[in-house]
C-alpha atoms as a PDB file:
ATOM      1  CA  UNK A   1     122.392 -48.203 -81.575  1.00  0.00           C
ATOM      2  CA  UNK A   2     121.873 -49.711 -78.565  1.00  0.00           C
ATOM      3  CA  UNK A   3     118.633 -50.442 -77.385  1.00  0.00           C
ATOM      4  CA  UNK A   4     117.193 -50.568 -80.562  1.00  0.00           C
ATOM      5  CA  UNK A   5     116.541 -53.996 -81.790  1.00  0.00           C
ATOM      6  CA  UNK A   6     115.418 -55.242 -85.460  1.00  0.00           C
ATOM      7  CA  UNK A   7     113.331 -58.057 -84.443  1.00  0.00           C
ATOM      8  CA  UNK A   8     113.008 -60.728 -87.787  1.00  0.00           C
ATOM      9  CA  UNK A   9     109.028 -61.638 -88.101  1.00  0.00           C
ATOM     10  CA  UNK A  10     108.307 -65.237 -86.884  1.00  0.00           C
ATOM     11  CA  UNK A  11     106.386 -65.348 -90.232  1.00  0.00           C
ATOM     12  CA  UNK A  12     109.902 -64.455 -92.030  1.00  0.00           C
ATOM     13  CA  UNK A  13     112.028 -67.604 -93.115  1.00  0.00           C
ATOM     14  CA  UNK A  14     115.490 -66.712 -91.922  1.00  0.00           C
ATOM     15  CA  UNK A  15     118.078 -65.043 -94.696  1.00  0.00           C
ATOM     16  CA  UNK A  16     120.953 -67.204 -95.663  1.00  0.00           C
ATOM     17  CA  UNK A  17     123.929 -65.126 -95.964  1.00  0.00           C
ATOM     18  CA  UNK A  18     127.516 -65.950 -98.633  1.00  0.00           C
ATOM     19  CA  UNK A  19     130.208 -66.985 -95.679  1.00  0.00           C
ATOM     20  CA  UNK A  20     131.350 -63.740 -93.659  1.00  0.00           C
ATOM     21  CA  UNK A  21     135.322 -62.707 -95.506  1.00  0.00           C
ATOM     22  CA  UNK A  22     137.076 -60.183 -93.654  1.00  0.00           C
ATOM     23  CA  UNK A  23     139.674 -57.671 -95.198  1.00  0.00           C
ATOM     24  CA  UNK A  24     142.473 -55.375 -93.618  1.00  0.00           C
ATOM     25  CA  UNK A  25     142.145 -51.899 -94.523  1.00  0.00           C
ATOM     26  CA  UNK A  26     145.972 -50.414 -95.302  1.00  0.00           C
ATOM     27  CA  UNK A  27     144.854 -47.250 -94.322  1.00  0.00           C
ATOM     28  CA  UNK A  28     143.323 -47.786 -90.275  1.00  0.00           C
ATOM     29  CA  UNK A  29     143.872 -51.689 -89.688  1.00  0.00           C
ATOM     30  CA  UNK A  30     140.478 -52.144 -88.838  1.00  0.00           C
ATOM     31  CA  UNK A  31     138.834 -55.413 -90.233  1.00  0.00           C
ATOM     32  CA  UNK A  32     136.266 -55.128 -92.908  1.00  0.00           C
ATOM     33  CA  UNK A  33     133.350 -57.738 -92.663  1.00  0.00           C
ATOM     34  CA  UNK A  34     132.408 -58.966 -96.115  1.00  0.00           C
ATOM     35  CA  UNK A  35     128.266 -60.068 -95.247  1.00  0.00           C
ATOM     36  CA  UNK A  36     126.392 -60.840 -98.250  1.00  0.00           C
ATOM     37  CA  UNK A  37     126.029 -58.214-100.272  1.00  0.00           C
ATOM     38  CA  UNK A  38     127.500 -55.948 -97.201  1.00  0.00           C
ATOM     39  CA  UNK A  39     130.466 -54.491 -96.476  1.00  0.00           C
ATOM     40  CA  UNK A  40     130.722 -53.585 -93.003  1.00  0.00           C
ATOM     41  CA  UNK A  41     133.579 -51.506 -91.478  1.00  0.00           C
ATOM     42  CA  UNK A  42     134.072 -51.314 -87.738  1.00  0.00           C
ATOM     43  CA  UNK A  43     136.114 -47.900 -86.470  1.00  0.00           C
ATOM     44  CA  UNK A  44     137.042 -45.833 -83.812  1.00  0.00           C
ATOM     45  CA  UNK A  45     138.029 -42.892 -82.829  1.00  0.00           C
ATOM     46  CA  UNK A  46     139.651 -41.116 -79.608  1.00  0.00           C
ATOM     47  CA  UNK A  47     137.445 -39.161 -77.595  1.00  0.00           C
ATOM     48  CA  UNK A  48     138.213 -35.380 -76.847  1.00  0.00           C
ATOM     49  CA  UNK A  49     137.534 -36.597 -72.773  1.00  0.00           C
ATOM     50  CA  UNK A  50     139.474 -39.668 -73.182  1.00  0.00           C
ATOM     51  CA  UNK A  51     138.333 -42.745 -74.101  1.00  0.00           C
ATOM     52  CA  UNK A  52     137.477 -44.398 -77.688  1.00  0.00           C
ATOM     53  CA  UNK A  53     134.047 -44.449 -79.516  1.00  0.00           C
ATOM     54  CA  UNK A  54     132.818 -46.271 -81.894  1.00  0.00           C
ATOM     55  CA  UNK A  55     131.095 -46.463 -85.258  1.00  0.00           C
ATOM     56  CA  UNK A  56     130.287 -48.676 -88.077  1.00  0.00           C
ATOM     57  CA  UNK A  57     129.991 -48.059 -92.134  1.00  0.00           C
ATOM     58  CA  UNK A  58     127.621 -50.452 -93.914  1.00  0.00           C
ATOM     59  CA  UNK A  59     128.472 -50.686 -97.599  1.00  0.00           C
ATOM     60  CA  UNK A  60     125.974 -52.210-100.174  1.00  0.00           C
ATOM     61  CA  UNK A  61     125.903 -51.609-104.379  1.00  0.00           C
ATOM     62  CA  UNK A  62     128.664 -50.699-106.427  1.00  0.00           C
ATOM     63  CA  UNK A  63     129.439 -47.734-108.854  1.00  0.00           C
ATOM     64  CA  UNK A  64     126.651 -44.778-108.659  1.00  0.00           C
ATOM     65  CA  UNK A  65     124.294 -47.429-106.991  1.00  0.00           C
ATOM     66  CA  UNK A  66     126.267 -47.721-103.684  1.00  0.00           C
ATOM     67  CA  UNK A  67     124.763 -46.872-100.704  1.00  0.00           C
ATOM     68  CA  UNK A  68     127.006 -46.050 -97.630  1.00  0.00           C
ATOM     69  CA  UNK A  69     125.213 -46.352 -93.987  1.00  0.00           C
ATOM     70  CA  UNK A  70     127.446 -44.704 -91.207  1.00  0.00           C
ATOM     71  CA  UNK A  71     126.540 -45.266 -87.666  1.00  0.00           C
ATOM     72  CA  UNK A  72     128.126 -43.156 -84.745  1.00  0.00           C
ATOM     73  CA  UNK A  73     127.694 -44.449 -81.354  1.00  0.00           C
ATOM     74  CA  UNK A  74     126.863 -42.541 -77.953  1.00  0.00           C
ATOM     75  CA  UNK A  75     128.779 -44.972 -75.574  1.00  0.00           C
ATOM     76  CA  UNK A  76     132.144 -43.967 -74.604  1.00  0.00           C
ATOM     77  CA  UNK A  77     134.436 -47.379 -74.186  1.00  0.00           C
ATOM     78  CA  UNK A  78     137.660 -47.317 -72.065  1.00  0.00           C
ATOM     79  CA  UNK A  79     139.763 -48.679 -75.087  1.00  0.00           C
ATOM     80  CA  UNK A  80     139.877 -49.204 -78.953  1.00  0.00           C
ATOM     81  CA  UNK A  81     139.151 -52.556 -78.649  1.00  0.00           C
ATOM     82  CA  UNK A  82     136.079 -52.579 -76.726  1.00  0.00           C
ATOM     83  CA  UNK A  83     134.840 -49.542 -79.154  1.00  0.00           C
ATOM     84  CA  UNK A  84     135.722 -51.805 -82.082  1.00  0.00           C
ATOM     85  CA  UNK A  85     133.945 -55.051 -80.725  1.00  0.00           C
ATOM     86  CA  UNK A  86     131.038 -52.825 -80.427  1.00  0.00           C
ATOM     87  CA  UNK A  87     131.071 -51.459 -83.716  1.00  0.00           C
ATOM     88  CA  UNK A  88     132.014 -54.547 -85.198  1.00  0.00           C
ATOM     89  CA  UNK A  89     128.868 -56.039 -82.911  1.00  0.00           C
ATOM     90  CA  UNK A  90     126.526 -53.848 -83.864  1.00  0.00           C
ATOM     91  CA  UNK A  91     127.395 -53.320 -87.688  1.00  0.00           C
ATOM     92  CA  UNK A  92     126.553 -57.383 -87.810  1.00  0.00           C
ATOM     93  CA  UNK A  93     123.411 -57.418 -85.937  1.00  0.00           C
ATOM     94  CA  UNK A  94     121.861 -54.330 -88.511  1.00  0.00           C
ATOM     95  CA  UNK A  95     123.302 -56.606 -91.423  1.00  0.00           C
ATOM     96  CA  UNK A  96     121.127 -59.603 -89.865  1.00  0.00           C
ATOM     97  CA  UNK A  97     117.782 -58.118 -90.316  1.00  0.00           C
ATOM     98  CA  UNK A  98     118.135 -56.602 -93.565  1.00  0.00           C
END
C-alpha cells in the first residue's frame, strides 16, 4: 500500500522478532517469509495489459484461529521480479508495526 506508512510511537520500545525463515511453496515458487508469529507470502500475477502485479498474504494463528490478510497492489511492475520485491517489501514493512 504505498504511501501509507505505519509509523511505530517514539513512546513504543521496538518489537523483537524470532529470526526471519523462509520456505518454497511447491505449488508457485514464491518464498514464504516466516516473521514471528507471521507468515508472509509474496505473489504475483500477470496483468491482462501486460505487465506483473503484486500482492502479499499475511498469515497469523493456526486451526479456526487463523487469520489470513491479503493485500493487492495498484502498481503495475514491468516484471515478476520487481512485483515480487514489492510484495515481498511491503508484506515485511506491515509485519514491522504490528
Amino acid at each position: 500500500m504505498k504511501g501509507m506508512h505505519h509509523p511505530l510511537s517514539s513512546q513504543t520500545a521496538p518489537r523483537r522478532f524470532s529470526p526471519i525463515k523462509a520456505h518454497t511453496s511447491k505449488d508457485n515458487m514464491q518464498k514464504n517469509i516466516e516473521v514471528g508469529r507471521y507468515l508472509v507470502s509474496p505473489m504475483t500475477s500477470p496483468h491482462t495489459e501486460g505487465g506483473f502485479r503484486a500482492s502479499v498474504s499475511i498469515r497469523s494463528g493456526r486451526g479456526t484461529g487463523t487469520t489470513d490478510r491479503i493485500m493487492r497492489f495498484s502498481p503495475c511492475f514491468p516484471n515478476r521480479q520487481a512485483a515480487l520485491r514489492y510484495a515481498t517489501a511491503e508484506g515485511l514493512s506491515w509485519v514491522s508495526c504490528h
